[in-house]
Protein backbone atom coordinates (compact mmCIF):
# COMPACT_ATOMS: atom_id res chain seq x y z
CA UNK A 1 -63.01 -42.07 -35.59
CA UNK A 2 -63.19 -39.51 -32.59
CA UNK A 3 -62.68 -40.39 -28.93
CA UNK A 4 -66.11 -40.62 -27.47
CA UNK A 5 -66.31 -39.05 -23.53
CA UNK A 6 -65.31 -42.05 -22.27
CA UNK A 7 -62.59 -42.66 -24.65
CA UNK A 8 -61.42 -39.25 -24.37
CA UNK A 9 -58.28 -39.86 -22.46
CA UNK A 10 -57.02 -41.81 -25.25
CA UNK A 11 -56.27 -38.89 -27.49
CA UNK A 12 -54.79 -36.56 -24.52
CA UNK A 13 -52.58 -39.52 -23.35
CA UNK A 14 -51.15 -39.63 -27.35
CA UNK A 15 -50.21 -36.02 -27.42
CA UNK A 16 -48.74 -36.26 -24.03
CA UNK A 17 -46.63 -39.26 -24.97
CA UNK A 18 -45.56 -37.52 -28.10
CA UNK A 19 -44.71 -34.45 -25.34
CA UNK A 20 -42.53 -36.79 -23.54
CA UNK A 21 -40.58 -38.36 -26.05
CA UNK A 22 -39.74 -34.99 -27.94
CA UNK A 23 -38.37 -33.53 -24.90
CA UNK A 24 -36.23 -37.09 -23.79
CA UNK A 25 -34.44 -36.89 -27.19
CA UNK A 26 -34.04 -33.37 -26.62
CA UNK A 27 -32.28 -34.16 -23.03
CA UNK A 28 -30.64 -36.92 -24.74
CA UNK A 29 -28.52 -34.88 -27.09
CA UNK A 30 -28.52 -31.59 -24.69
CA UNK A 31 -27.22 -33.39 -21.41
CA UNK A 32 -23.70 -35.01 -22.87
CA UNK A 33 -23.06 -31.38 -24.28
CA UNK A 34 -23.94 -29.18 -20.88
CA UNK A 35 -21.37 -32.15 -19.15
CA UNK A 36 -18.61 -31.90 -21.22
CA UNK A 37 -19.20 -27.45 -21.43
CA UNK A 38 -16.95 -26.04 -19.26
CA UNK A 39 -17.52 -22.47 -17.39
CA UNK A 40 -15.16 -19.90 -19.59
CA UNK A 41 -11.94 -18.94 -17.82
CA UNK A 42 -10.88 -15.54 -16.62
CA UNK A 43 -8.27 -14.30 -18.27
CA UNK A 44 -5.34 -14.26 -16.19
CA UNK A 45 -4.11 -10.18 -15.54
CA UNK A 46 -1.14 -9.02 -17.11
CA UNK A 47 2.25 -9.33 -15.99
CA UNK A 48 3.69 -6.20 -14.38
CA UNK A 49 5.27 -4.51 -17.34
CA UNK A 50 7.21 -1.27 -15.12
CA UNK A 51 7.33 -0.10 -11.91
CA UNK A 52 4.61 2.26 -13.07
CA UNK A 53 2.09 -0.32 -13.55
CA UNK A 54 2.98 -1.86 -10.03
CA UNK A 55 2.66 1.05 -8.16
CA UNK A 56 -0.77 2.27 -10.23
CA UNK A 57 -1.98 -1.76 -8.83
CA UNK A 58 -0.94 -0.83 -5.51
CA UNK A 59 -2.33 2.71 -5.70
CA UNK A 60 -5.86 1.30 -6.08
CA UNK A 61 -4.93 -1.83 -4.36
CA UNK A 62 -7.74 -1.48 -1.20
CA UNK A 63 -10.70 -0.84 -3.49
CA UNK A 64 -10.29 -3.74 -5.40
CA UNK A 65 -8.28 -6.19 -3.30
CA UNK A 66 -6.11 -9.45 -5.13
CA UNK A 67 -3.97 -10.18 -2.74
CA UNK A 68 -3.34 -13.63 -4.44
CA UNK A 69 -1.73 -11.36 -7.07
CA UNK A 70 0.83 -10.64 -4.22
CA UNK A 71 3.79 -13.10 -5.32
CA UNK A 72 3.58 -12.10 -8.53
CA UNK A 73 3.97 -8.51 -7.41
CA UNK A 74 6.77 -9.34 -4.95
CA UNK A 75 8.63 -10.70 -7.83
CA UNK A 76 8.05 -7.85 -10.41
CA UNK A 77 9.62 -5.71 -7.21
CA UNK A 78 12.32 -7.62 -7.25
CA UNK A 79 12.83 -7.96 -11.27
CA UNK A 80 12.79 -3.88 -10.47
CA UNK A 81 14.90 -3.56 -7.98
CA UNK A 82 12.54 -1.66 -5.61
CA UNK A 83 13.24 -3.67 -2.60
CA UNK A 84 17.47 -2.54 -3.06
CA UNK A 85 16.77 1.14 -3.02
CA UNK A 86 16.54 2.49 0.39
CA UNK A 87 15.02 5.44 -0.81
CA UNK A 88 12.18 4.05 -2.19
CA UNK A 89 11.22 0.43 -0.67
CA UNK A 90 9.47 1.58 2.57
CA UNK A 91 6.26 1.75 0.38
CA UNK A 92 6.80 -1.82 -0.92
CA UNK A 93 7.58 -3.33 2.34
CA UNK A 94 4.88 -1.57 4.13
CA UNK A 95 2.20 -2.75 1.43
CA UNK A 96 3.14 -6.28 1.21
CA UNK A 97 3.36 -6.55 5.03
CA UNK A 98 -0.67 -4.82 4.45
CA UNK A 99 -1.83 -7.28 2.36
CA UNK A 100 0.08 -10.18 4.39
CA UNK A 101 -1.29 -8.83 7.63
CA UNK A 102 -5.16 -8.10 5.95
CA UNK A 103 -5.08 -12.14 5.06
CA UNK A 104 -3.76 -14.17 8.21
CA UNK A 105 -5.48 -17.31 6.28
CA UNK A 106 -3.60 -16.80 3.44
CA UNK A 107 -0.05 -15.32 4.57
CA UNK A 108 1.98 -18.46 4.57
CA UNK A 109 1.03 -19.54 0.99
CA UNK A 110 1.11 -16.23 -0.45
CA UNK A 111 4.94 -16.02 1.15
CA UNK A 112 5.42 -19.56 -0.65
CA UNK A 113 4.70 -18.46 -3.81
CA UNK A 114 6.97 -15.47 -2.83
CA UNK A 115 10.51 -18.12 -3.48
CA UNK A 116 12.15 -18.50 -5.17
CA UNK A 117 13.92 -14.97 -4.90
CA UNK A 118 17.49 -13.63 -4.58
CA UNK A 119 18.74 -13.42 -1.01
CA UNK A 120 19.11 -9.58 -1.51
CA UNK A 121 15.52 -9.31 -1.93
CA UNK A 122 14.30 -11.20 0.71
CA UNK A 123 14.87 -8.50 3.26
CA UNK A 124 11.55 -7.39 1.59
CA UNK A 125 9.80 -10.49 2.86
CA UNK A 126 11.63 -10.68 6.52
CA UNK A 127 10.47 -7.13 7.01
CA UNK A 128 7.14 -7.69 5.55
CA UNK A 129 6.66 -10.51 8.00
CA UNK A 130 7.67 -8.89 11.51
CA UNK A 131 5.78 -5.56 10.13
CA UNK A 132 2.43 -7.36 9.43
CA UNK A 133 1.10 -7.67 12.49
CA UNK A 134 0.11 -11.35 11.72
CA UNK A 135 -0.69 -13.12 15.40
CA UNK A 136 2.18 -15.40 15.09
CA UNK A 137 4.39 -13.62 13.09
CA UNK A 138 7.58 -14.90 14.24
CA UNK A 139 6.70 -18.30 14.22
CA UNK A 140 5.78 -17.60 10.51
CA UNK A 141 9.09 -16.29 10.33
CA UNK A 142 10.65 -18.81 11.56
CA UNK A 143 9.14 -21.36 8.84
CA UNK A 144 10.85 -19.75 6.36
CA UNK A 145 14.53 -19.21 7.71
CA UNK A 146 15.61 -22.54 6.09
CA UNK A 147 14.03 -20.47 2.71
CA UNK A 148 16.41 -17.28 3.10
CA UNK A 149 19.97 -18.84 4.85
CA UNK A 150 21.59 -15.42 4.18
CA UNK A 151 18.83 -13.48 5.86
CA UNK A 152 19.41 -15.82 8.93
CA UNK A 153 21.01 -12.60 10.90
CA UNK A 154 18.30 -10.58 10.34
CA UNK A 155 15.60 -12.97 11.19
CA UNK A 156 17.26 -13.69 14.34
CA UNK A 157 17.10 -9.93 15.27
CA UNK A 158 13.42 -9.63 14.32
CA UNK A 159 12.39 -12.80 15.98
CA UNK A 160 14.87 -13.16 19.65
CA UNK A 161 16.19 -9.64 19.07
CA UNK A 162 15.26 -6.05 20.27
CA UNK A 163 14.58 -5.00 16.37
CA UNK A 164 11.35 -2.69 16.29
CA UNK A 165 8.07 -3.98 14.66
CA UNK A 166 5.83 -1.21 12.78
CA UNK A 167 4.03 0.05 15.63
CA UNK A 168 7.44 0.49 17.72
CA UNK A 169 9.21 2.05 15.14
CA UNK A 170 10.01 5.57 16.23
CA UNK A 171 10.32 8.46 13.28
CA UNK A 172 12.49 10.70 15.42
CA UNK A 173 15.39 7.17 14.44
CA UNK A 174 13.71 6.61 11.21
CA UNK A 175 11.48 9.38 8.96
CA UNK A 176 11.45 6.27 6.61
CA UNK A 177 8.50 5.00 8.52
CA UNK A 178 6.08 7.21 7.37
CA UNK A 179 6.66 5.55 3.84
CA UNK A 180 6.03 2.24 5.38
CA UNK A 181 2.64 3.53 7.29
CA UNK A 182 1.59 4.54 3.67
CA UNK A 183 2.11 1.61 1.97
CA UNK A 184 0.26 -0.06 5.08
CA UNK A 185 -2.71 1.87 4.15
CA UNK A 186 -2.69 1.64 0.64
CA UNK A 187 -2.94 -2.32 1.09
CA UNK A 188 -5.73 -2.25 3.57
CA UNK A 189 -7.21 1.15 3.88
CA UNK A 190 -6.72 0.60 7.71
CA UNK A 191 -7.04 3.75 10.00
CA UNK A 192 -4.28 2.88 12.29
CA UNK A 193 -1.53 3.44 9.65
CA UNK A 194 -3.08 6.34 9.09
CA UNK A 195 -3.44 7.39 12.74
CA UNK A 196 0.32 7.00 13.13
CA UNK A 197 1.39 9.32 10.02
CA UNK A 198 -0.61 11.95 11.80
CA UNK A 199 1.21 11.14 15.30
CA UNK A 200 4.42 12.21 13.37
CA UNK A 201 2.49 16.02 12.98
CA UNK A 202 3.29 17.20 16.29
CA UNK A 203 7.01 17.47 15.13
CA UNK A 204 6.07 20.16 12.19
CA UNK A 205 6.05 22.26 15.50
CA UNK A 206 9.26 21.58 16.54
CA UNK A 207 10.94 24.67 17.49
CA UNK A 208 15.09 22.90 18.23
CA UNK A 209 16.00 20.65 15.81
CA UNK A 210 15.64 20.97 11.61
CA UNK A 211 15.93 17.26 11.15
CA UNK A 212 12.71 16.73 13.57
CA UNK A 213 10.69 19.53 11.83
CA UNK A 214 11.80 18.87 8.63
CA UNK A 215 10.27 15.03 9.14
CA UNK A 216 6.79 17.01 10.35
CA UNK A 217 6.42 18.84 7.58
CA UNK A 218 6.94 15.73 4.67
CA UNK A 219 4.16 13.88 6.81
CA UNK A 220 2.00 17.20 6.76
CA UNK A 221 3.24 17.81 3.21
CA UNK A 222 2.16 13.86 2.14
CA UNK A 223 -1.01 13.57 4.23
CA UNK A 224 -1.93 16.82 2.28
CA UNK A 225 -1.27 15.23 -1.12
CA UNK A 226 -2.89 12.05 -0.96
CA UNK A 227 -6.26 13.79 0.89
CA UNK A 228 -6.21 16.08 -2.36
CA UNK A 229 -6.61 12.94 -4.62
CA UNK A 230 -8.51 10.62 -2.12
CA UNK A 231 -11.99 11.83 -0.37
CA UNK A 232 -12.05 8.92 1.66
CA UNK A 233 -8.73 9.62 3.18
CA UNK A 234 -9.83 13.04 3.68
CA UNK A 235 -12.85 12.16 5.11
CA UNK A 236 -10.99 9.46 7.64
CA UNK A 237 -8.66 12.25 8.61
CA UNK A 238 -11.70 14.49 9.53
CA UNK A 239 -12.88 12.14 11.54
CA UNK A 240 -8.99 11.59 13.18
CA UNK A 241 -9.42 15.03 14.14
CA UNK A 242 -12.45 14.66 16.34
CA UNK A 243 -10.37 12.63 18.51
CA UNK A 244 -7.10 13.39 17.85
CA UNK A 245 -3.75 14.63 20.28
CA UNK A 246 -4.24 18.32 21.16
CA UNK A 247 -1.22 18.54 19.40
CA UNK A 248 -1.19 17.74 16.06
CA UNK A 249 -4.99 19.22 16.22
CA UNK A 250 -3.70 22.48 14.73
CA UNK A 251 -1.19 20.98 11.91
CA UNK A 252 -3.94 18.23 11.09
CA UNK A 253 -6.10 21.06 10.90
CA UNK A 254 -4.35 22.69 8.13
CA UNK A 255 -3.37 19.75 6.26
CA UNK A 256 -7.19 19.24 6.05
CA UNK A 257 -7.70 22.94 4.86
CA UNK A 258 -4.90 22.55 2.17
CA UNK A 259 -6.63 18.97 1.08
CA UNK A 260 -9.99 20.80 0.52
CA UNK A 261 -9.42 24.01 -0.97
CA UNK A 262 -6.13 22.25 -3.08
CA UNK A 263 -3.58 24.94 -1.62
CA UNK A 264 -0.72 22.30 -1.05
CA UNK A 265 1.71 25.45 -1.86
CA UNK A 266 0.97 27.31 1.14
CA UNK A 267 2.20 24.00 2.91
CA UNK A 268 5.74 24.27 1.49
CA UNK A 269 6.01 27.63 1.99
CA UNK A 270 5.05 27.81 5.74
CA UNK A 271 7.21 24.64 6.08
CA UNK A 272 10.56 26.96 3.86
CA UNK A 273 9.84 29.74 6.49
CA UNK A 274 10.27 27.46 9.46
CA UNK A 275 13.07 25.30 8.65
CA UNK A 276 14.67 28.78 7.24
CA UNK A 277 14.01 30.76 10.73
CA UNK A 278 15.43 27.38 12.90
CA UNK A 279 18.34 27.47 10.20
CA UNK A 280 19.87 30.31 11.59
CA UNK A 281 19.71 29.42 15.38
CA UNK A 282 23.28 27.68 15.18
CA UNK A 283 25.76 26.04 12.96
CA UNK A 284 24.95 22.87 14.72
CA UNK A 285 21.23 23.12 13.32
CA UNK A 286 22.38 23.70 10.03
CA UNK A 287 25.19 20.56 10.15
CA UNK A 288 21.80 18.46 11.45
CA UNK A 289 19.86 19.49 8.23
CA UNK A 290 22.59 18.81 5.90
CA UNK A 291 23.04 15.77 7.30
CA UNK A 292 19.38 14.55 6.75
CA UNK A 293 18.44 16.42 3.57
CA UNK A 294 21.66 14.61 2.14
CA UNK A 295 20.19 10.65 3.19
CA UNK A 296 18.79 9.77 -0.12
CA UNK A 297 18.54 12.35 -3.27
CA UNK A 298 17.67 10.02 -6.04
CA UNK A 299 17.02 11.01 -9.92
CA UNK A 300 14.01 9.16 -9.34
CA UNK A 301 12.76 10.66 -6.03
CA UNK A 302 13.40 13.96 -7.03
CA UNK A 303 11.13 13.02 -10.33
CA UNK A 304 8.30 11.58 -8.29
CA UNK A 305 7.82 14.65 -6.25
CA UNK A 306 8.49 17.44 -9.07
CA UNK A 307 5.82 15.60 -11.19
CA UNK A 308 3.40 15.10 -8.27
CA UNK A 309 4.12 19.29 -7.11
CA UNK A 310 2.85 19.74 -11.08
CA UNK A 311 -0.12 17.75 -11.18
CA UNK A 312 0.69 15.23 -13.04
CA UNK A 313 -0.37 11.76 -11.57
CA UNK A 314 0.34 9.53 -14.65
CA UNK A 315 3.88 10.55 -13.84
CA UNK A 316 3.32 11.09 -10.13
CA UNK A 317 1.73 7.82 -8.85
CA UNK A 318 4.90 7.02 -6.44
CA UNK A 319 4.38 10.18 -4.98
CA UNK A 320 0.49 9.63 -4.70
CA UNK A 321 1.23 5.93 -3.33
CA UNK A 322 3.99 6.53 -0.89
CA UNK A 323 3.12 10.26 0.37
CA UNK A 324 6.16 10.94 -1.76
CA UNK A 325 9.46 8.94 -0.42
CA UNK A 326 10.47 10.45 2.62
CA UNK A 327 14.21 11.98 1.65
CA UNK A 328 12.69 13.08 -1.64
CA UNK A 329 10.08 14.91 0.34
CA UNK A 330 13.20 16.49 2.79
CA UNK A 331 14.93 17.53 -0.88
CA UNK A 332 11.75 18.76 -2.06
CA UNK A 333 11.31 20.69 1.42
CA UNK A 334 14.97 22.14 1.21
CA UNK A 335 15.88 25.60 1.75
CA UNK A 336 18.17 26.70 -0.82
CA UNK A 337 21.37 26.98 0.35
């Protein structure tokens, strides 16, 4: 019999109790399952298989930032070797110092992580340290002396010593620095490392000494290369220009001309013509460049810089990360003899 008016909530008050008691046995059965469901898990990246995968990581490092991937990549240096060849580690010391100095929060556990390691390759991780730029650096390295016994000396230097920090690091004592500015910048994307690459410019006009302008032109050579492959670096160094020291105005000037029409040739060519025309001023010159050009011709340097001359950045990512390593770059530059 139908609800009359009056009774009509009694039909409506069914159907909503039906409502009800559908959905709580839905919830019922739904709630224990959504409790125990757990979000999916990211797969964990890939070890470092070569040192071409590391430096490809580290070569596109300060677009996509992991710097809790940074012991892992320490260690893969080490299972390398990287941090033993002179020649080479600048890059790898100046990007872990980066990516230490980029995360102040973070720098004493990521250095954790870092152990254990072999005491030859902790000179990786004192230099890092007093290169990052961290505050309270040396009180950070001094937490981890009782970690790296055999790197005691050096610590001491860095920390109570006179042993230069990034910034004080002069290239006229040390053309390796340029390296360690690059890897700097390729773990933050910073414009002071940058800044300080270009500082070393006004010595591609050096007009005395071959080792001097030989250093000028691999830091007009490498600025040149990576602002080829990188518009944002090429755009920072435009605006570097606006400001920059009357003189490295006209080198940074053609560095950015070279970067934009992709005439990195002419570079070597002007640089041949200088160091060849100094070359003859004196036998003393000539014992100078020797001297220099000699510091560090590796198999592998000489590699990194033919295949990055060619084109060919699957092969030439060490050149495109460090600039090119700085004595490969003074081989590369060589006059013939």
């Amino acid at each position: 019999m139908p609800c009359t008016i009056k009774e009509y909530g009694c039909a409506e008050g069914g159907a909503m109790r039906r409502v009800i008691a559908v959905l709580g046995l839905i919830l019922a059965f739904a709630l224990p399952a959504l409790a125990l469901a757990k979000p999916a898990k990211e797969k964990p990246p890939k070890p470092f298989q070569n040192v071409e995968e590391l430096l490809k990581w580290i070569n596109g490092y300060r677009k996509n930032p992991e710097p809790k991937r940074l012991p892992e990549a320490v260690k893969a240096m080490a299972a390398f070797g990287t941090p033993r060849d002179s020649d080479q580690s600048g890059v790898y010391v100046g990007f872990v110092a980066g990516v230490l100095g980029a995360n102040p929060d973070m720098a004493s556990d990521l250095i954790t992580k870092m152990f254990p390691l072999p005491p030859e390759d902790q000179v990786l991780i004192v230099k890092a340290i007093a290169y990052s730029g961290l505050p309270r650096w040396r009180n950070t390295m001094t937490a981890f002396v009782e970690r790296m016994p055999a790197r005691r000396v050096l610590i001491d230097k860095y920390v109570f010593g006179n042993k230069p920090t990034l910034t004080e690091i002069s290239v006229k004592d040390d053309a390796s620095v340029i390296d360690l500015n690059w890897g700097y910048f390729f773990a933050t994307g910073w414009e002071a490392p940058v800044r300080r690459i270009v500082a070393t410019l006004e010595l591609a006009e050096e007009k005395d000494k071959v080792d001097l302008l030989t250093t000028g032109a691999m830091a007009k050579w490498t600025l040149a290369q990576n602002a080829a492959r990188n518009e944002d670096l090429l755009v920072m160094l435009k605006k570097i220009s606006s400001d920059a020291d009357p003189k490295v105005r006209k080198p940074l000037g053609e560095v950015i001309d070279a970067a934009e029409t992709q005439e990195l040739g002419k570079l070597r060519k002007d640089a041949l013509a200088s160091i060849d025309e100094l070359k003859t001023k004196g036998p003393e010159s000539l014992r100078n460049y020797n001297w220099w050009g000699q510091a560090g011709q590796t198999v592998f340097a000489l590699g990194c810089v033919a295949a990055g001359v060619m084109g060919q950045v699957e092969f030439g990512i060490p050149c495109v990360v460090g600039g090119a390593a700085s004595t490969a770059a003074l081989k590369y530059l060589a006059p013939s003899q």
